[in-house]
N, C-alpha and C. Protein backbone atom coordinates (compact mmCIF):
# COMPACT_ATOMS: atom_id res chain seq x y z
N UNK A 1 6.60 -13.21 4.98
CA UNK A 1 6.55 -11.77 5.10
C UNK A 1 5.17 -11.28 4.69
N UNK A 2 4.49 -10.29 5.18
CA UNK A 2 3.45 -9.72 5.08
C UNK A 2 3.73 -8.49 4.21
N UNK A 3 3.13 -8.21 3.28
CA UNK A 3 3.38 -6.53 2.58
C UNK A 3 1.79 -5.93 2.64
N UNK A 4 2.00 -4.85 3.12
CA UNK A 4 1.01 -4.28 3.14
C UNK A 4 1.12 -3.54 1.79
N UNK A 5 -0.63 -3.15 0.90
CA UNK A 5 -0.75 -2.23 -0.01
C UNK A 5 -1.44 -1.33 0.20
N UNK A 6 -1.31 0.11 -0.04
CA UNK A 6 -2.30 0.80 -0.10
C UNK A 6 -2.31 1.20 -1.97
N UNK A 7 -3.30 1.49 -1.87
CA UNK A 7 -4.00 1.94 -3.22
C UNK A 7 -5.20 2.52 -3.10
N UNK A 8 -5.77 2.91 -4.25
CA UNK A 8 -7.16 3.69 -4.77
C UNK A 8 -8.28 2.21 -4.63
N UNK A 9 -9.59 2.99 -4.15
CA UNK A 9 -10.19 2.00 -4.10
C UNK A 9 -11.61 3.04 -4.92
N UNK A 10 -11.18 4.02 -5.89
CA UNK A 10 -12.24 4.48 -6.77
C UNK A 10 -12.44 3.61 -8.11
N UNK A 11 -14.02 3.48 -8.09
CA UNK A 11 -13.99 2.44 -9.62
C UNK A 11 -14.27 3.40 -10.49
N UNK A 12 -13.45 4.44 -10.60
CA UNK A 12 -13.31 5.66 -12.11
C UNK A 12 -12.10 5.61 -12.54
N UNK A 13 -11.28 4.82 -11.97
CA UNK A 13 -10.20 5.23 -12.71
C UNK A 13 -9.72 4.53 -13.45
N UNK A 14 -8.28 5.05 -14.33
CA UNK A 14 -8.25 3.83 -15.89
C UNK A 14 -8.02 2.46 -15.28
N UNK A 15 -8.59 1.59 -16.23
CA UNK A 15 -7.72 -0.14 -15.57
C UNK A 15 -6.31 -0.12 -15.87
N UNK A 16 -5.60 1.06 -16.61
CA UNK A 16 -3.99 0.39 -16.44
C UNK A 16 -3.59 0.55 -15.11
N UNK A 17 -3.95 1.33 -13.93
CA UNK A 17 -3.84 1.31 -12.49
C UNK A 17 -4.45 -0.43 -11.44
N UNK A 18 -5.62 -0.65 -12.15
CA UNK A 18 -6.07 -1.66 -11.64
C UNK A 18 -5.49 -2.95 -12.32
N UNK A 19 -4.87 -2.83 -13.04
CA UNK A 19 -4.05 -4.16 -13.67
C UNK A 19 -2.52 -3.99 -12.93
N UNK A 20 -2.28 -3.08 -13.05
CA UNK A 20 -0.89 -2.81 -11.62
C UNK A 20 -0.88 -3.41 -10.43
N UNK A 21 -2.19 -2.82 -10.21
CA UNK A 21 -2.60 -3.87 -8.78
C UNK A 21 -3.07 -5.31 -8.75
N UNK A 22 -3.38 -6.09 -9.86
CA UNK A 22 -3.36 -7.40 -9.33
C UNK A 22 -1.90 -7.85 -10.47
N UNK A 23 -1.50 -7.06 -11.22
CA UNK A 23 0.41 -7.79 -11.03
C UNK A 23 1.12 -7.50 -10.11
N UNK A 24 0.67 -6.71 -8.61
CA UNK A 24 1.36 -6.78 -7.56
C UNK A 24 1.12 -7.60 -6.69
N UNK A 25 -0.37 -7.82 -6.87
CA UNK A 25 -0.79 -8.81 -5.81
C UNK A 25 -0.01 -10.42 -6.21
N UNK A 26 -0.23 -10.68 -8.08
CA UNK A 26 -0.01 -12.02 -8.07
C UNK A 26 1.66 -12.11 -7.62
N UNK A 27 2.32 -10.51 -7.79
CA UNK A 27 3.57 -11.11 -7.55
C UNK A 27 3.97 -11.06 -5.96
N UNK A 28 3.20 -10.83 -5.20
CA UNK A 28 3.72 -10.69 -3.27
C UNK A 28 3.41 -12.32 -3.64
N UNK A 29 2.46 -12.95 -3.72
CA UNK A 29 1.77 -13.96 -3.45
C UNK A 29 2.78 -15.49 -4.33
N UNK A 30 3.20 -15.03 -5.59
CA UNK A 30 4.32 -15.48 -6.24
C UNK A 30 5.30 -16.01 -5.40
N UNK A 31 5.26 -15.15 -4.80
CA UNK A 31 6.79 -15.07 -3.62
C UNK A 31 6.56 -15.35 -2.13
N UNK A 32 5.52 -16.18 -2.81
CA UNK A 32 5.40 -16.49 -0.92
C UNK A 32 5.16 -15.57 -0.05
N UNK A 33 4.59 -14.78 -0.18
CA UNK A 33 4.48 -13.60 0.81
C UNK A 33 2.88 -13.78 0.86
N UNK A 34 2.29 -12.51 2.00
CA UNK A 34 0.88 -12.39 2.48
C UNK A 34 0.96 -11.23 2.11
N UNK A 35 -0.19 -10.59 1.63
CA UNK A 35 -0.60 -9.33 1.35
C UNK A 35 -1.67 -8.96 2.23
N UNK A 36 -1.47 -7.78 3.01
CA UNK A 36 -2.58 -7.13 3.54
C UNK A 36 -2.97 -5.30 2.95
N UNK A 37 -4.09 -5.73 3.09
CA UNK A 37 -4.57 -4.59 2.15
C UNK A 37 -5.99 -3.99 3.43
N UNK A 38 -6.61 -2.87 2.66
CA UNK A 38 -7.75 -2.04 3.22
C UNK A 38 -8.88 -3.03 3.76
N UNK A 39 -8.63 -4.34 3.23
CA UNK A 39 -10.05 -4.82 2.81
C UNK A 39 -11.30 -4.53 2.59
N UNK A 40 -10.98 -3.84 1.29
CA UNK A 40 -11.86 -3.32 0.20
C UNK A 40 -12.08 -4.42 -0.60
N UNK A 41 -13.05 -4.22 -1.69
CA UNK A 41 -12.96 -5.40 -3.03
C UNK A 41 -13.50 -4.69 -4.25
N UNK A 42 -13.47 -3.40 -4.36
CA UNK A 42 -13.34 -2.81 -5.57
C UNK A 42 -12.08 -1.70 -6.01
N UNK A 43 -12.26 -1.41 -7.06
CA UNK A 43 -11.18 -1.11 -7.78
C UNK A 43 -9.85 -1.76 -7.81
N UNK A 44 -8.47 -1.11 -7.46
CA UNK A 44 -7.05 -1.46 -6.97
C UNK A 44 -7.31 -2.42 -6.23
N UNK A 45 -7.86 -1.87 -4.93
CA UNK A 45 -7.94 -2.88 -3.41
C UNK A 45 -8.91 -4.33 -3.53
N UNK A 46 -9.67 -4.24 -4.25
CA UNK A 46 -10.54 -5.57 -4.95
C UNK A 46 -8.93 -6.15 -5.45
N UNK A 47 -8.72 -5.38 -6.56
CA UNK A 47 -7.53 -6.05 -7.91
C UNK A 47 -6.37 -6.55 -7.20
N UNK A 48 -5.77 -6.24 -6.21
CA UNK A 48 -4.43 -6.84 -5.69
C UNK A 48 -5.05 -8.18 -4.71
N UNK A 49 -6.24 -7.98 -4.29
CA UNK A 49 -5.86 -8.78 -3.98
C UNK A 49 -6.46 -10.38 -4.69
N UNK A 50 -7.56 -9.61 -5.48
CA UNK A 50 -7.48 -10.95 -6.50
C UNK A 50 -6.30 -11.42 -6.75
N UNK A 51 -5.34 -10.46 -7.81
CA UNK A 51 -4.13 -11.06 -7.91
C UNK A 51 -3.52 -11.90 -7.39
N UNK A 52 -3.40 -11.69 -5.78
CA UNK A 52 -2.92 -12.40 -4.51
C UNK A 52 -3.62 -14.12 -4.73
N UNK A 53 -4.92 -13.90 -4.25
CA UNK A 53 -5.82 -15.21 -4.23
C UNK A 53 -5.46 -16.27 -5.72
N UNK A 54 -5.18 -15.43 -7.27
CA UNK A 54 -4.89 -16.34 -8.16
C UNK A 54 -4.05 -16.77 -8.14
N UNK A 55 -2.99 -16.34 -7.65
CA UNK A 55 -2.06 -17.07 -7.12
C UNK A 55 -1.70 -17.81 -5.76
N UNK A 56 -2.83 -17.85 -5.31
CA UNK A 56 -2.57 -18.84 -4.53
C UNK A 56 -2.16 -18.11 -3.09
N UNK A 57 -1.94 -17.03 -3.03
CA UNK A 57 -1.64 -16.36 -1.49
C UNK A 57 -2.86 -16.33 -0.60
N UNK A 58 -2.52 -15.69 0.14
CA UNK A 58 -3.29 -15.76 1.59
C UNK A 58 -3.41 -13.81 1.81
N UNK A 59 -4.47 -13.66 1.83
CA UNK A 59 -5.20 -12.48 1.80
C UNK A 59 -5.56 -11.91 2.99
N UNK A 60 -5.18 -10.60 3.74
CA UNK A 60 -5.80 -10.23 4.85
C UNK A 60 -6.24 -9.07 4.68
N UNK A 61 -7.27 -8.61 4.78
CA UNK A 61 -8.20 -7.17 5.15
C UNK A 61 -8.17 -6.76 6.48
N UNK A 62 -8.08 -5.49 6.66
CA UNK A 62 -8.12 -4.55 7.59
C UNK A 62 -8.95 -3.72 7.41
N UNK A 63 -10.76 -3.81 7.99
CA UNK A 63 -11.43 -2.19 7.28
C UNK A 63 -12.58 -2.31 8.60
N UNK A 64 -12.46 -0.80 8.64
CA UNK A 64 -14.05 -0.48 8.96
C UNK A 64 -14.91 -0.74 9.38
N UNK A 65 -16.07 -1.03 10.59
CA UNK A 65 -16.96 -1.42 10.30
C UNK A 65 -18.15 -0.85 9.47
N UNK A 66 -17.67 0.93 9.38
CA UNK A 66 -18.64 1.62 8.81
C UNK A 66 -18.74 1.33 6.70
N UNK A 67 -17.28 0.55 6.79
CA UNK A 67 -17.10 0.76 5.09
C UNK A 67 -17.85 -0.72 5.00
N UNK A 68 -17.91 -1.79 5.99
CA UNK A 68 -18.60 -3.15 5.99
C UNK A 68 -20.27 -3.10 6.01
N UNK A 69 -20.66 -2.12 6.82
CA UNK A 69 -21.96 -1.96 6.42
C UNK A 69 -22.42 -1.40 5.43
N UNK A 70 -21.54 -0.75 4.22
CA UNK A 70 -22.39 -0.26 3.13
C UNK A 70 -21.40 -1.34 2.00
N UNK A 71 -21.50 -2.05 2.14
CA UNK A 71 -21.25 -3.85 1.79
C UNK A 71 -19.82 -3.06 0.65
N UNK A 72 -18.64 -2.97 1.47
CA UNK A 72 -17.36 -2.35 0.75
C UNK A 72 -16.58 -3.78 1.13
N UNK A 73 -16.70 -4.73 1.95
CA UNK A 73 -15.66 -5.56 2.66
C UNK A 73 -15.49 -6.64 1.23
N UNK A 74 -14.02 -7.21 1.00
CA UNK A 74 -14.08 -7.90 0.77
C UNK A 74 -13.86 -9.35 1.49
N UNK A 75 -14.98 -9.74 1.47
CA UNK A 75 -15.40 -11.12 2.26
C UNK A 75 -14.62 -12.47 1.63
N UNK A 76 -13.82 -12.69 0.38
CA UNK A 76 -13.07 -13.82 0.27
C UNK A 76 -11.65 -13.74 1.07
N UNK A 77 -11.08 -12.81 1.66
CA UNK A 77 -10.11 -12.20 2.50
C UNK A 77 -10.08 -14.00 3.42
N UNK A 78 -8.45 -14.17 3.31
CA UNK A 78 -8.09 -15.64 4.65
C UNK A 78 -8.42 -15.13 5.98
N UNK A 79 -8.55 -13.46 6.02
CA UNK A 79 -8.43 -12.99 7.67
C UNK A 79 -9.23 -11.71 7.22
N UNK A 80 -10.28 -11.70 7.35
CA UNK A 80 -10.78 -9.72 7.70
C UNK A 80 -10.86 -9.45 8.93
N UNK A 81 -10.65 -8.55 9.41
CA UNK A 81 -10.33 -8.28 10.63
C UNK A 81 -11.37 -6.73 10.55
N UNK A 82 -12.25 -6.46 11.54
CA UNK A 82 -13.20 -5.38 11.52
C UNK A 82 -12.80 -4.56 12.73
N UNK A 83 -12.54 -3.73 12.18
CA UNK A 83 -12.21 -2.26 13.53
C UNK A 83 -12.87 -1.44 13.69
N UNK A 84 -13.44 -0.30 14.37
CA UNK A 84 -14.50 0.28 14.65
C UNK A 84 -13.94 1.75 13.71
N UNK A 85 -12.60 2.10 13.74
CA UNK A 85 -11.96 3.63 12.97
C UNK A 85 -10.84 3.29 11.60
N UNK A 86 -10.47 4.63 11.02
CA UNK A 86 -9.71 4.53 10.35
C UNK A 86 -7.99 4.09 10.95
N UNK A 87 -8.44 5.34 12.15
CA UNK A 87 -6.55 4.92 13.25
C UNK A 87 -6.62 3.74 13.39
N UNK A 88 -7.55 2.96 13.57
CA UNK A 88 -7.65 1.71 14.52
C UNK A 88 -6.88 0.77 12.92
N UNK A 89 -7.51 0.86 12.12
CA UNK A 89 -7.41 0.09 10.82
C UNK A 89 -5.66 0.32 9.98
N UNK A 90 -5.28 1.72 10.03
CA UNK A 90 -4.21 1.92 9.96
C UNK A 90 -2.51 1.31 10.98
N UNK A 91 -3.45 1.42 12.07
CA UNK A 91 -2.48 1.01 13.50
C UNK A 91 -2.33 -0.62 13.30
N UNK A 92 -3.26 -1.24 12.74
CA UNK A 92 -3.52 -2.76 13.12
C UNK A 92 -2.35 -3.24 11.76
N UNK A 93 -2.67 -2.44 10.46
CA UNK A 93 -1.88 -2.34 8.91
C UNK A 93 -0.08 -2.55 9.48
N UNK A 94 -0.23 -1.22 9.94
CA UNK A 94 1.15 -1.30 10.62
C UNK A 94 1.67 -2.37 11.29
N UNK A 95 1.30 -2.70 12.46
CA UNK A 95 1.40 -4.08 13.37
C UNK A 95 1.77 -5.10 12.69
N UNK A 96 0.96 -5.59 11.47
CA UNK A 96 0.36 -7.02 11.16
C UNK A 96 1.99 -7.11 10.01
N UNK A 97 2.13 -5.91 9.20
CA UNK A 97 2.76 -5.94 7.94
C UNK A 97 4.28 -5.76 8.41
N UNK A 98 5.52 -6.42 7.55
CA UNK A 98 6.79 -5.91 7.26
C UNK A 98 7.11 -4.96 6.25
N UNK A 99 6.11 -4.86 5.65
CA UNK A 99 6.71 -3.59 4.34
C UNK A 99 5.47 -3.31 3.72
N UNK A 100 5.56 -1.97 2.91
CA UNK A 100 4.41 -1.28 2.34
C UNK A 100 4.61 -0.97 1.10
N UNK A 101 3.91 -0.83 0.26
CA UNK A 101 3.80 -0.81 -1.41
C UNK A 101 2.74 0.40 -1.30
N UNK A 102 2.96 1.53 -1.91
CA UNK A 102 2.31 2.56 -2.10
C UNK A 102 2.03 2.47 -3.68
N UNK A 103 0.90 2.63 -3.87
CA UNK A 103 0.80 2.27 -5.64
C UNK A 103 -0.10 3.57 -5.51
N UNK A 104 -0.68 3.87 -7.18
CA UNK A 104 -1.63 4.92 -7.30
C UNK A 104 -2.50 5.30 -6.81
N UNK A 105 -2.82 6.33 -6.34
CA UNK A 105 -4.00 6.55 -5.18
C UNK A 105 -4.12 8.36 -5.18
N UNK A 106 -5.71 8.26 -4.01
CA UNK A 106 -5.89 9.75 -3.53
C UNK A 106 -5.50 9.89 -1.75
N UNK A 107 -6.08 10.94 -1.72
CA UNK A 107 -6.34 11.71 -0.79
C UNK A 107 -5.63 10.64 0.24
N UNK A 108 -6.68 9.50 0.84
CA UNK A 108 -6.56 8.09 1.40
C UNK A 108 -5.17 7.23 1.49
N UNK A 109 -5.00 7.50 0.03
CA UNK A 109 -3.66 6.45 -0.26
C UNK A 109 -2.60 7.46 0.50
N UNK A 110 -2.50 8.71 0.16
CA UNK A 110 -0.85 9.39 0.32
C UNK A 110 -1.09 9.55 2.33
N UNK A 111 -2.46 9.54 3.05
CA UNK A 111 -2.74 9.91 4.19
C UNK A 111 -1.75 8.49 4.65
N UNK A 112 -1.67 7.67 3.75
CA UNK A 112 -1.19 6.56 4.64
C UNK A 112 -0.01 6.37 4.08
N UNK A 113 0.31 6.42 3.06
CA UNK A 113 1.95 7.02 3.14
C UNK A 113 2.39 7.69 3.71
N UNK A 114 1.74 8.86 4.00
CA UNK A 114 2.51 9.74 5.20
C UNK A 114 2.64 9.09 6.03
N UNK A 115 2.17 8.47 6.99
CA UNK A 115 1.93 7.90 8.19
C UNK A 115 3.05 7.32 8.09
N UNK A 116 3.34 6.37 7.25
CA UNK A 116 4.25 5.28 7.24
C UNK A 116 5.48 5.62 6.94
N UNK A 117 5.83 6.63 6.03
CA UNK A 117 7.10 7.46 5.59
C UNK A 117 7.57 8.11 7.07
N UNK A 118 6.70 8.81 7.69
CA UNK A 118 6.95 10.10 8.75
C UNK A 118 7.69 8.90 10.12
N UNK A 119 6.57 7.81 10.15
CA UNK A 119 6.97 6.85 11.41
C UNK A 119 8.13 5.94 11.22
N UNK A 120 8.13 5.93 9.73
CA UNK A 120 9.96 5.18 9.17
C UNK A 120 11.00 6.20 10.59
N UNK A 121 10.90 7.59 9.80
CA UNK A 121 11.43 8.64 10.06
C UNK A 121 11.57 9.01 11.82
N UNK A 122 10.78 8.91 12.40
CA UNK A 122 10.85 9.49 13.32
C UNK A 122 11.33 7.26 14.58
N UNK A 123 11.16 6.66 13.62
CA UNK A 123 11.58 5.16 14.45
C UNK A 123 10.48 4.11 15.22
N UNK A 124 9.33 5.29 14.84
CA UNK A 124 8.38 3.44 15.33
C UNK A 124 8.68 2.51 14.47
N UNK A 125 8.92 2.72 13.01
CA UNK A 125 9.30 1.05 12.76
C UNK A 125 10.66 1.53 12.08
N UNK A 126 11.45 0.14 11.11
CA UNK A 126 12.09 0.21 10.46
C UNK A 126 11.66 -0.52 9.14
N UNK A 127 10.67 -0.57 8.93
CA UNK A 127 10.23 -1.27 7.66
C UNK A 127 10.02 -0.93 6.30
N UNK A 128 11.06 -1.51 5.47
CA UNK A 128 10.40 -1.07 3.87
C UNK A 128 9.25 -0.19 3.41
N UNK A 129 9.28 0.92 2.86
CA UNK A 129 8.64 2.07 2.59
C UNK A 129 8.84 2.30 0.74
N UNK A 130 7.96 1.60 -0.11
CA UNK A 130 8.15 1.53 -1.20
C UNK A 130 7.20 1.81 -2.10
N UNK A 131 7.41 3.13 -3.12
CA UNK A 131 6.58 3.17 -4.18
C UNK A 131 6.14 2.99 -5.18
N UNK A 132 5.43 2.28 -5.74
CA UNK A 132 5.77 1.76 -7.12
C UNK A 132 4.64 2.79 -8.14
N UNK A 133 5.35 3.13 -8.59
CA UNK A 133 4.94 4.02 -9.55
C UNK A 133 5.35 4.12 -11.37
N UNK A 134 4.94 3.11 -12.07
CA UNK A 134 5.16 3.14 -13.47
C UNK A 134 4.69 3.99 -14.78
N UNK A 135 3.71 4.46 -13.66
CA UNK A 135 3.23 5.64 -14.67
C UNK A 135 3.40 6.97 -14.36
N UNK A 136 4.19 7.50 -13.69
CA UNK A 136 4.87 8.49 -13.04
C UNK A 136 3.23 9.67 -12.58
N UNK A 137 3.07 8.88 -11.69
CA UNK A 137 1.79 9.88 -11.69
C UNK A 137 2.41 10.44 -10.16
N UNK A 138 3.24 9.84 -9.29
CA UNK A 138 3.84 10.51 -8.22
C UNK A 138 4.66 11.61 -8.42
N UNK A 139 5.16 11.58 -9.58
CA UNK A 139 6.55 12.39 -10.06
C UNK A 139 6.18 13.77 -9.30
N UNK A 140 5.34 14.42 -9.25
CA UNK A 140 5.20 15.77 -9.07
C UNK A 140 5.32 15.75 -7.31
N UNK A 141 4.99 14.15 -6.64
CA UNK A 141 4.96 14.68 -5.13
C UNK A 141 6.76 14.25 -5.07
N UNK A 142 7.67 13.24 -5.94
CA UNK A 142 8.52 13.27 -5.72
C UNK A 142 9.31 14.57 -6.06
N UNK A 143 8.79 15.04 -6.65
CA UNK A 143 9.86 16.53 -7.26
C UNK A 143 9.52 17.44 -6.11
N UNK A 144 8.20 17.49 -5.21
CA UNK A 144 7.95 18.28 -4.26
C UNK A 144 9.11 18.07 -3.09
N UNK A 145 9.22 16.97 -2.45
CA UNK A 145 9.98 15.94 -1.37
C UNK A 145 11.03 16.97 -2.25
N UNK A 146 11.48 16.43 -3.25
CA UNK A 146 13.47 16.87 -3.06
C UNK A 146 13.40 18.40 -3.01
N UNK A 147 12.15 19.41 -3.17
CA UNK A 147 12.26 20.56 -3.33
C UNK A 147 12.25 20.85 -1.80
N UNK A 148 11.44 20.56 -1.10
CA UNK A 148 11.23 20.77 0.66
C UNK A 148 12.37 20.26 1.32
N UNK A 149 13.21 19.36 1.02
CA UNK A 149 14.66 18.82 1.23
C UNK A 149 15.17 20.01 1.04
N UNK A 150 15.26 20.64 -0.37
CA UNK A 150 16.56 22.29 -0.47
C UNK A 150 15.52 22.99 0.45
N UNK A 151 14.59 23.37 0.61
CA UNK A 151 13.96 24.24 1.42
C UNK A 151 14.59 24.19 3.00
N UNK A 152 14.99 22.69 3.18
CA UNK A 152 14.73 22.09 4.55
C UNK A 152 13.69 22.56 5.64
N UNK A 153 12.65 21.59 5.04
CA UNK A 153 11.94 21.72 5.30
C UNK A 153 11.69 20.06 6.01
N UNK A 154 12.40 19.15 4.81
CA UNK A 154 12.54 17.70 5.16
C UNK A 154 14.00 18.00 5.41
N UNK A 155 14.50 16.89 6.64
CA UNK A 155 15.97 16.55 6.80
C UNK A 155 16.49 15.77 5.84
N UNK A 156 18.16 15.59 5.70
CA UNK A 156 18.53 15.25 5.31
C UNK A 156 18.28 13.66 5.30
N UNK A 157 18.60 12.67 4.93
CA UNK A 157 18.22 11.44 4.71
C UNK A 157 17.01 10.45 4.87
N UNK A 158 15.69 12.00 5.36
CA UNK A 158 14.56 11.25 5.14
C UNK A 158 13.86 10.98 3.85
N UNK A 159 14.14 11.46 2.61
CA UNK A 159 13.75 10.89 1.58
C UNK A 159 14.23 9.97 1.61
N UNK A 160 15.62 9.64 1.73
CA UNK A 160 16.13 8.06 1.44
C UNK A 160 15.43 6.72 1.51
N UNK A 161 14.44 7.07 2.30
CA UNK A 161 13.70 6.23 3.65
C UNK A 161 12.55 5.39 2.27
N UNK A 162 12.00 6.45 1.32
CA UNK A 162 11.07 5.95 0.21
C UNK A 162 11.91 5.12 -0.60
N UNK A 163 11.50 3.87 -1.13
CA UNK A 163 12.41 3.21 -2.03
C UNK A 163 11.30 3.62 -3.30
N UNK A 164 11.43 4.12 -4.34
CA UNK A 164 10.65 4.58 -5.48
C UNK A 164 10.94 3.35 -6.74
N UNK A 165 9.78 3.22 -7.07
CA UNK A 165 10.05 2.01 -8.49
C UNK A 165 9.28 2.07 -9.30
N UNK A 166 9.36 1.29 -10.30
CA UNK A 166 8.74 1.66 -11.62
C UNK A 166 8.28 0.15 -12.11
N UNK A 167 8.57 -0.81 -11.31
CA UNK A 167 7.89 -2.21 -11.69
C UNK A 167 7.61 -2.99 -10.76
N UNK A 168 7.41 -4.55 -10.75
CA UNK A 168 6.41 -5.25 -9.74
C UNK A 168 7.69 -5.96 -9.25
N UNK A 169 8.49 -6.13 -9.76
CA UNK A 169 9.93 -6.84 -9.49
C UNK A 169 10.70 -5.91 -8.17
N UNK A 170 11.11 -4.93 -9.09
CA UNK A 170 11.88 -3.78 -8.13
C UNK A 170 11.13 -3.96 -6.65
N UNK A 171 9.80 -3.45 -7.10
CA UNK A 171 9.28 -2.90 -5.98
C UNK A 171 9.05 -3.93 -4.78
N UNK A 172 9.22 -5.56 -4.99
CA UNK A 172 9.11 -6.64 -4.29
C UNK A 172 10.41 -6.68 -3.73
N UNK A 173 11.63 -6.30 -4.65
CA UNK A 173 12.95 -6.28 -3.79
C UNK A 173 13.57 -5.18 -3.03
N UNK A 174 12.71 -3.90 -3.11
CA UNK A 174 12.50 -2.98 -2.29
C UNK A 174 12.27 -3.73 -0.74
N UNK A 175 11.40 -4.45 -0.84
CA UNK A 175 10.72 -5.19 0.27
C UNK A 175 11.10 -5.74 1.25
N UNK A 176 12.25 -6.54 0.63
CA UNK A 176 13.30 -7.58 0.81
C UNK A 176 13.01 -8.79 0.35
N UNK A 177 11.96 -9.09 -0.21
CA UNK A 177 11.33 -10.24 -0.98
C UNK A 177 12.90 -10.75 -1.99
């Protein structure tokens, strides 16, 4: 199985986020699984997939060519794969992966949760849609979701669709791992 991650790939933020991310990576990789990520190699997106590689997994990047020329790629990746856009890089994420791990992030990270939550929803895929969040830094977009639910604004059983977690375990059996 392939899990895709998205995460933060800012190097400002605390390392208890970037230590999240390579105990997610070592644990996809634990489990026999492939992790595909931004292929980035700093911050989170560096950290998972170190994680991945110390344990012994098999690493794939999906990025950019514009984030490769200002030397963002991480080049120990089993597969980088170079796309000319962000759609292109997102579309290929989708394709390649069975399930997604949403960990701490900005702007970037939730653009691609949406994507992946909305297309759960509407049936391009059916694949695991999972957040792992231990430091409740989502809490406020999850309290938003059940508020736009009473609004209906969201339908009924598309929150369901997010599996929400709070550790590296859960969030792997979210997966189906």
């Amino acid at each position: 199985m392939r899990i895709a991650v998205f995460c933060s790939s800012s190097p400002t933020i605390d390392n208890k986020y970037v230590d999240l991310a390579y105990e997610l990576g070592k644990g996809i990789a634990s489990s026999s699984n492939e992790l595909v990520t931004g292929g980035g190699h700093i911050s989170m997106m560096g950290a998972v997939s170190r994680g991945a590689r110390d344990a012994k997994g098999k690493t794939v990047g999906v990025i950019p060519q514009a984030l490769v020329n200002i030397e963002f790629a991480d080049h120990d990746n089993d597969e980088l794969h170079v796309v000319e856009t962000m759609g292109q890089r997102k579309h290929m994420i989708t394709d390649i992966s069975d399930a997604f791990v949403t960990l701490p992030g900005g702007a970037g990270t939730l653009e691609e949760f949406f994507e992946i939550w909305v297309g759960h929803y509407l049936k391009f895929h059916t694949k695991p849609v999972v957040i792992l969040d231990p430091f409740g830094i989502y809490a406020p977009l999850h309290d938003l979701i059940i508020h736009l639910e009473s609004e209906k604004f969201i339908k009924p059983g598309m929150r369901e669709i997010v599996q929400w977690t709070t550790n590296v375990d859960d969030a792997l059996k979210a997966c189906g791992v």
